[in-house]
N, C-alpha and C. Protein backbone atom coordinates (compact mmCIF):
# COMPACT_ATOMS: atom_id res chain seq x y z
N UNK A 1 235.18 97.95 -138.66
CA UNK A 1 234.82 97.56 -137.32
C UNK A 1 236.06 97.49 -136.42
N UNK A 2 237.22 97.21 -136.76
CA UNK A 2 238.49 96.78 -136.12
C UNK A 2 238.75 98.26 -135.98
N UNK A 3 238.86 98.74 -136.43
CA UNK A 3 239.18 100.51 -136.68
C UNK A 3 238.14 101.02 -135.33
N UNK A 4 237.01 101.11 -135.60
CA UNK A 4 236.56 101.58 -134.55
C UNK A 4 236.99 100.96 -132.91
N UNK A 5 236.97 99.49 -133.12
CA UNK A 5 237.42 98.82 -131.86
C UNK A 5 238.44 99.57 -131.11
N UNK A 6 239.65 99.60 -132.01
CA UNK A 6 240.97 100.20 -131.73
C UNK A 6 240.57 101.60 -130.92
N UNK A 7 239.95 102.74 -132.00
CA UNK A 7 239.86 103.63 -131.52
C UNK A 7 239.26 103.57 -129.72
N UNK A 8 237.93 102.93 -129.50
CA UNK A 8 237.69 102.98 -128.35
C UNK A 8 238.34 102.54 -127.51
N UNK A 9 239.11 101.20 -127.77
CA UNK A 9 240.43 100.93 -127.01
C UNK A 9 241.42 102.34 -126.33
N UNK A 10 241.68 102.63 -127.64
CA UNK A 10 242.76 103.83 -127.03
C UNK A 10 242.17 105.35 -126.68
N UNK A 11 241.19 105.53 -126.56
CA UNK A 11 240.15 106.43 -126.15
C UNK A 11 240.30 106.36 -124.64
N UNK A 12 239.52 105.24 -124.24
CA UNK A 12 239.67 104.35 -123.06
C UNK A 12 240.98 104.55 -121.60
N UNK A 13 242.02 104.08 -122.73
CA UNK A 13 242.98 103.99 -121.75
C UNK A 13 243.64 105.53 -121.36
N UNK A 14 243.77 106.67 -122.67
CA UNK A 14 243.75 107.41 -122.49
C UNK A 14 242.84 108.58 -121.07
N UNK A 15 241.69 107.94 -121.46
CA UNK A 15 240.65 108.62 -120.56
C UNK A 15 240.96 108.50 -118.77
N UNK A 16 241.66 106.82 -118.83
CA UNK A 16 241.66 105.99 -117.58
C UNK A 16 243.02 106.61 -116.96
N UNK A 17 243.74 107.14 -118.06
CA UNK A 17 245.46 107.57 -117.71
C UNK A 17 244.82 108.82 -116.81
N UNK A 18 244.00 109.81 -117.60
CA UNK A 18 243.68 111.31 -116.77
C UNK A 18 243.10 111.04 -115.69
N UNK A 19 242.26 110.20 -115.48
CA UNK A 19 241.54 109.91 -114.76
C UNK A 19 242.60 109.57 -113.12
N UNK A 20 243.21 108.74 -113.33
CA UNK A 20 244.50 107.91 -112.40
C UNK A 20 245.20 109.16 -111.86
N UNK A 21 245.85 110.01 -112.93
CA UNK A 21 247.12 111.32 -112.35
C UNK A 21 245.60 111.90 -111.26
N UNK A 22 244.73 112.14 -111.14
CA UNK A 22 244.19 113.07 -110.13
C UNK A 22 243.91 112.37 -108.90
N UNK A 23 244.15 110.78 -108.81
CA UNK A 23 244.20 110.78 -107.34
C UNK A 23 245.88 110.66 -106.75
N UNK A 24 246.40 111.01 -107.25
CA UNK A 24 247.79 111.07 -106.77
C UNK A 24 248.38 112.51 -106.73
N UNK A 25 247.93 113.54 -107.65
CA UNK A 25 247.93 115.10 -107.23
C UNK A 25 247.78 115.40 -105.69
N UNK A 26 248.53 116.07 -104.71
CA UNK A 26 247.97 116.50 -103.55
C UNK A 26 247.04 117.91 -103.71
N UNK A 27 246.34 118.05 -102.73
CA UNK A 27 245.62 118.80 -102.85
C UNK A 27 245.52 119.70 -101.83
N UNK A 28 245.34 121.14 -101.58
CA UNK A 28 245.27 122.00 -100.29
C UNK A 28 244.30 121.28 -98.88
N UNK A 29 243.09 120.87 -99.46
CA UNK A 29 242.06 119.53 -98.57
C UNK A 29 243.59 118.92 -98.11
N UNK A 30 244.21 118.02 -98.97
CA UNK A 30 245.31 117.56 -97.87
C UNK A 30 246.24 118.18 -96.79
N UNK A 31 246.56 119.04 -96.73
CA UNK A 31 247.22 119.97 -96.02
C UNK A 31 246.12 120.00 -94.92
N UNK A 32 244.92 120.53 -95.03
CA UNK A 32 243.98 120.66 -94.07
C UNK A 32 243.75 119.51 -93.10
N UNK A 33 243.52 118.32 -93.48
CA UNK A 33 243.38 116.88 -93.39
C UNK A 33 244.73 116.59 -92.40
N UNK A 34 246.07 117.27 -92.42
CA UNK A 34 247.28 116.64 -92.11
C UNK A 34 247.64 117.73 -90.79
N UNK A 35 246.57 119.18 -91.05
CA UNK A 35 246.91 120.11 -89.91
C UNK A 35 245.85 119.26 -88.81
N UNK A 36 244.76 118.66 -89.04
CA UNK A 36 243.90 118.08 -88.28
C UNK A 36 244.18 116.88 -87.29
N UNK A 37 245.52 116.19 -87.95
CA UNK A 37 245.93 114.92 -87.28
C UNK A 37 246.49 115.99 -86.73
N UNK A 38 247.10 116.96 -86.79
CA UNK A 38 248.38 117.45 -85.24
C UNK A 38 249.49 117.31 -86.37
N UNK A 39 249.48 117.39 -88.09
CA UNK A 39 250.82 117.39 -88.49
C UNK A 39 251.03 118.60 -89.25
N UNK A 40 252.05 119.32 -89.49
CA UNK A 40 252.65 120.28 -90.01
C UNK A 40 252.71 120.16 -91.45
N UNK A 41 252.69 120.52 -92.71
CA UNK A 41 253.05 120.34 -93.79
C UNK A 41 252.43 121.43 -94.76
N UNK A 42 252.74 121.61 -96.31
CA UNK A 42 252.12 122.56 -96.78
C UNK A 42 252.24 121.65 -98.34
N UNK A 43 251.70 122.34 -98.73
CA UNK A 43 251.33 121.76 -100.60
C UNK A 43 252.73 121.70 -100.94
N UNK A 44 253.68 122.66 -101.18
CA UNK A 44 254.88 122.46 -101.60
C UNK A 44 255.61 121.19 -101.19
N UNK A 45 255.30 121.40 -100.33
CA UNK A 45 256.04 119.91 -99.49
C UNK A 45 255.46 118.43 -100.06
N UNK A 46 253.94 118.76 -99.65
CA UNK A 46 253.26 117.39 -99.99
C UNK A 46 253.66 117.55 -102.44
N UNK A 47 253.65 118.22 -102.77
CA UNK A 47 253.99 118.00 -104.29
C UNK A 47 255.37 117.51 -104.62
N UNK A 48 256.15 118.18 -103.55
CA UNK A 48 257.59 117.14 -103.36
C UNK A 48 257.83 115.85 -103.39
N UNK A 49 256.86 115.19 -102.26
CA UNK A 49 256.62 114.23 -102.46
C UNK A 49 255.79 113.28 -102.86
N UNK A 50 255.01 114.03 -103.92
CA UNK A 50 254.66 113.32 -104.83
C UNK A 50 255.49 113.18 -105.92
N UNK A 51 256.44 113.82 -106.09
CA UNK A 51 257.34 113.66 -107.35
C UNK A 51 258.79 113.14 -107.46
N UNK A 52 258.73 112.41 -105.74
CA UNK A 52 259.56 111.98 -105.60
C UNK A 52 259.35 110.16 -105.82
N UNK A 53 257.73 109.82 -104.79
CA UNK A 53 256.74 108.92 -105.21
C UNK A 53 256.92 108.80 -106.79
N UNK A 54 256.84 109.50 -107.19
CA UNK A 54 256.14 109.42 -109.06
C UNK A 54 257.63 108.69 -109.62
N UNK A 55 258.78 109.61 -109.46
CA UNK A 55 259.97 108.92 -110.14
C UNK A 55 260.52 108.08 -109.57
N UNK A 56 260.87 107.86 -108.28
CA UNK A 56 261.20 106.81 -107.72
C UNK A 56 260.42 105.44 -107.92
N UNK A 57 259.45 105.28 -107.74
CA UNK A 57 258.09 103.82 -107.34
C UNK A 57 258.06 103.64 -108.86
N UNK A 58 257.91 104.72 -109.84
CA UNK A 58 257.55 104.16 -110.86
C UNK A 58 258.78 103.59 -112.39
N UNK A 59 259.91 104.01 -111.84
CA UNK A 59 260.84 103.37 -112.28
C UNK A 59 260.73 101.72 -112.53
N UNK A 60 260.32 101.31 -111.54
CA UNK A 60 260.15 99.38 -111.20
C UNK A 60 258.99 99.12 -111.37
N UNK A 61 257.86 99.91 -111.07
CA UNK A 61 256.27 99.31 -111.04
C UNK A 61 255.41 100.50 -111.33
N UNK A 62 254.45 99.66 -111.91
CA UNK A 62 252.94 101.18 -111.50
C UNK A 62 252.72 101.37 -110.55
N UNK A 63 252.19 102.67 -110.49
CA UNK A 63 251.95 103.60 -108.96
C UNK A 63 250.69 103.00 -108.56
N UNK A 64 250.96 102.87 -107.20
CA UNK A 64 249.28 102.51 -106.26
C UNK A 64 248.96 103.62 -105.85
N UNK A 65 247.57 104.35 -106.49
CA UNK A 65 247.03 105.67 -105.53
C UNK A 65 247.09 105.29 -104.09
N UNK A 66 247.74 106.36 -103.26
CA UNK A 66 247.28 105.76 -102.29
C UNK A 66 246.14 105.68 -101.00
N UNK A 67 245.40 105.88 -101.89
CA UNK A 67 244.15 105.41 -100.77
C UNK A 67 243.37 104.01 -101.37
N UNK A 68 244.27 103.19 -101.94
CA UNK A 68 243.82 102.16 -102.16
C UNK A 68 244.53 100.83 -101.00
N UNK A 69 245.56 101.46 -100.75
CA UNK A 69 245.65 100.17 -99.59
C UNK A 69 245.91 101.38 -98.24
N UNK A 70 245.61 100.41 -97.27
CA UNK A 70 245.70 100.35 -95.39
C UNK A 70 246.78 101.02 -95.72
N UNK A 71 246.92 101.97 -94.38
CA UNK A 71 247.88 102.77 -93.80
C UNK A 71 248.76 101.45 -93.20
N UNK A 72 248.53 100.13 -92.82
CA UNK A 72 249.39 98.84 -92.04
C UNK A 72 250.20 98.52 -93.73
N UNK A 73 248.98 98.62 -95.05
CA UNK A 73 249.84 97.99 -95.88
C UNK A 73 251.16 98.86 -96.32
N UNK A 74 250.65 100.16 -96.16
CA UNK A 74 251.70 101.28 -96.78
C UNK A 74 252.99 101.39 -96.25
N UNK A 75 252.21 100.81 -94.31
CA UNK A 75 254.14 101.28 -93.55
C UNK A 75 254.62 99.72 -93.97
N UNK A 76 254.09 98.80 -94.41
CA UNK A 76 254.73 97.59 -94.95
C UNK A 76 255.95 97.52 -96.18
N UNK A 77 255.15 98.11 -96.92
CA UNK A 77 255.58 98.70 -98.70
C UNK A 77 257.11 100.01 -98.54
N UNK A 78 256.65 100.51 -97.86
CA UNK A 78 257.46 101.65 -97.98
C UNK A 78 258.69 101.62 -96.73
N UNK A 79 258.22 100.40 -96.31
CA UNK A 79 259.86 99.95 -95.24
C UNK A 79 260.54 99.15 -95.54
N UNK A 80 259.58 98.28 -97.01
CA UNK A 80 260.31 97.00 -97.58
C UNK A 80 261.15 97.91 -98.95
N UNK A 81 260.77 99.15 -99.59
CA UNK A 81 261.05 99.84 -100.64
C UNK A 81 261.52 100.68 -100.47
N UNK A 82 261.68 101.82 -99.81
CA UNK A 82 262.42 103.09 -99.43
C UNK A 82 263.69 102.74 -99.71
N UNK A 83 263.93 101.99 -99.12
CA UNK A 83 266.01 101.10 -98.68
C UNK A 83 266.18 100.76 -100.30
N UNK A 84 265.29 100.63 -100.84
CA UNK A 84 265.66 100.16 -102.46
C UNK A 84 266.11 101.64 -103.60
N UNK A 85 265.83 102.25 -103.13
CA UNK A 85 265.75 103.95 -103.82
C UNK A 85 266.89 104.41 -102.96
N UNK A 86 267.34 105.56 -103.95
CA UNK A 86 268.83 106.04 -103.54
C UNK A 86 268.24 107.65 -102.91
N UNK A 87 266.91 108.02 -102.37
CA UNK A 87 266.60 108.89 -101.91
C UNK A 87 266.96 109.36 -100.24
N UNK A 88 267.52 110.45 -100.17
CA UNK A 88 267.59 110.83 -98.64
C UNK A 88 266.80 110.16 -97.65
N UNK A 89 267.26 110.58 -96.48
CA UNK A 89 266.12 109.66 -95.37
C UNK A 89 265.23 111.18 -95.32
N UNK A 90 265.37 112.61 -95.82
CA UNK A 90 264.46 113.61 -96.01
C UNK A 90 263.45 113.48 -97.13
N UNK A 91 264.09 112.67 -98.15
CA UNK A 91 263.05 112.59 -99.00
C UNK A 91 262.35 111.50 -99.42
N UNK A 92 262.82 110.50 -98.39
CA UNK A 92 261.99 109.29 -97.78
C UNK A 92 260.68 109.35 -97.09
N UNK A 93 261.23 110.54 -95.66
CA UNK A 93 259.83 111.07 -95.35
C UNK A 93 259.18 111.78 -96.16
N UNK A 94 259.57 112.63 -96.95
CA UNK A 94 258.73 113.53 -97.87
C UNK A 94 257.19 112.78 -99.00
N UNK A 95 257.97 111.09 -98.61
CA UNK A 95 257.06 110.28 -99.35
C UNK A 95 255.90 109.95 -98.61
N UNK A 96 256.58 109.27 -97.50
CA UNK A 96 255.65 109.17 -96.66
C UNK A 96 254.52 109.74 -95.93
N UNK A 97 255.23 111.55 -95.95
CA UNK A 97 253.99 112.45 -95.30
C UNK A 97 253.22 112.64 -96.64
N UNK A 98 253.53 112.30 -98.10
CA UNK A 98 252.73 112.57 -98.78
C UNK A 98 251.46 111.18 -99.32
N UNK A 99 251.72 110.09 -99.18
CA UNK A 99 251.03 109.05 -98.60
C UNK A 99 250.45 109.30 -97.60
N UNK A 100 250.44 109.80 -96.48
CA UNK A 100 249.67 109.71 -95.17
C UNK A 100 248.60 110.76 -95.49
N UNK A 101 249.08 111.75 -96.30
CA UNK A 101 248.28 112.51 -96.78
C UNK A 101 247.05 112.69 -97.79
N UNK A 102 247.62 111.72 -98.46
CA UNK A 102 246.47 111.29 -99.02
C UNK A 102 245.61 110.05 -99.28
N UNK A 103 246.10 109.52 -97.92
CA UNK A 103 244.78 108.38 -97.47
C UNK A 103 243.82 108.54 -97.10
């Protein structure tokens, strides 16, 4: 019985891990979504900064998808955290247009 427990345990979290990486993937919809506000950007760009997001943020903490908090909480987070990361002020924004992007 403990055996099986386990297994579904780690079944589980496994499942919940794949599940998590796809809302943080950008997607071409985002690009579309970001030409619509009036902003410029392309997938390359927005995957930039997701992988800048990914190693930077997750060094110290787990990643928040971000369309789980306010665009008020994000420019909060990422003006109190940016200054904490040794990333360009280019690949600062690169985070940010990729957050805005996928809210």
């Amino acid at each position: 019985m403990k055996n099986k427990l386990l297994k579904l345990f780690l079944v589980s979290i496994l499942a919940a891990c794949g599940s998590t990486s796809a809302l943080y993937q950008p997607v071409d919809a985002d690009v579309q979504r970001m030409s619509e506000k009036g902003m410029t950007t392309s997938l390359a760009s927005l995957q930039h900064g997701y992988e800048l997001f990914s190693k930077n943020c997750a060094e110290c903490h787990a990643l928040t998808p971000p369309p789980r908090k306010s665009v008020d909480q994000w420019n909060r987070i990422l003006k109190q955290m940016l200054p904490k990361t040794k990333m360009t002020a280019q690949e600062q924004e690169l985070v940010r247009v990729y957050i805005t992007a996928r809210r």
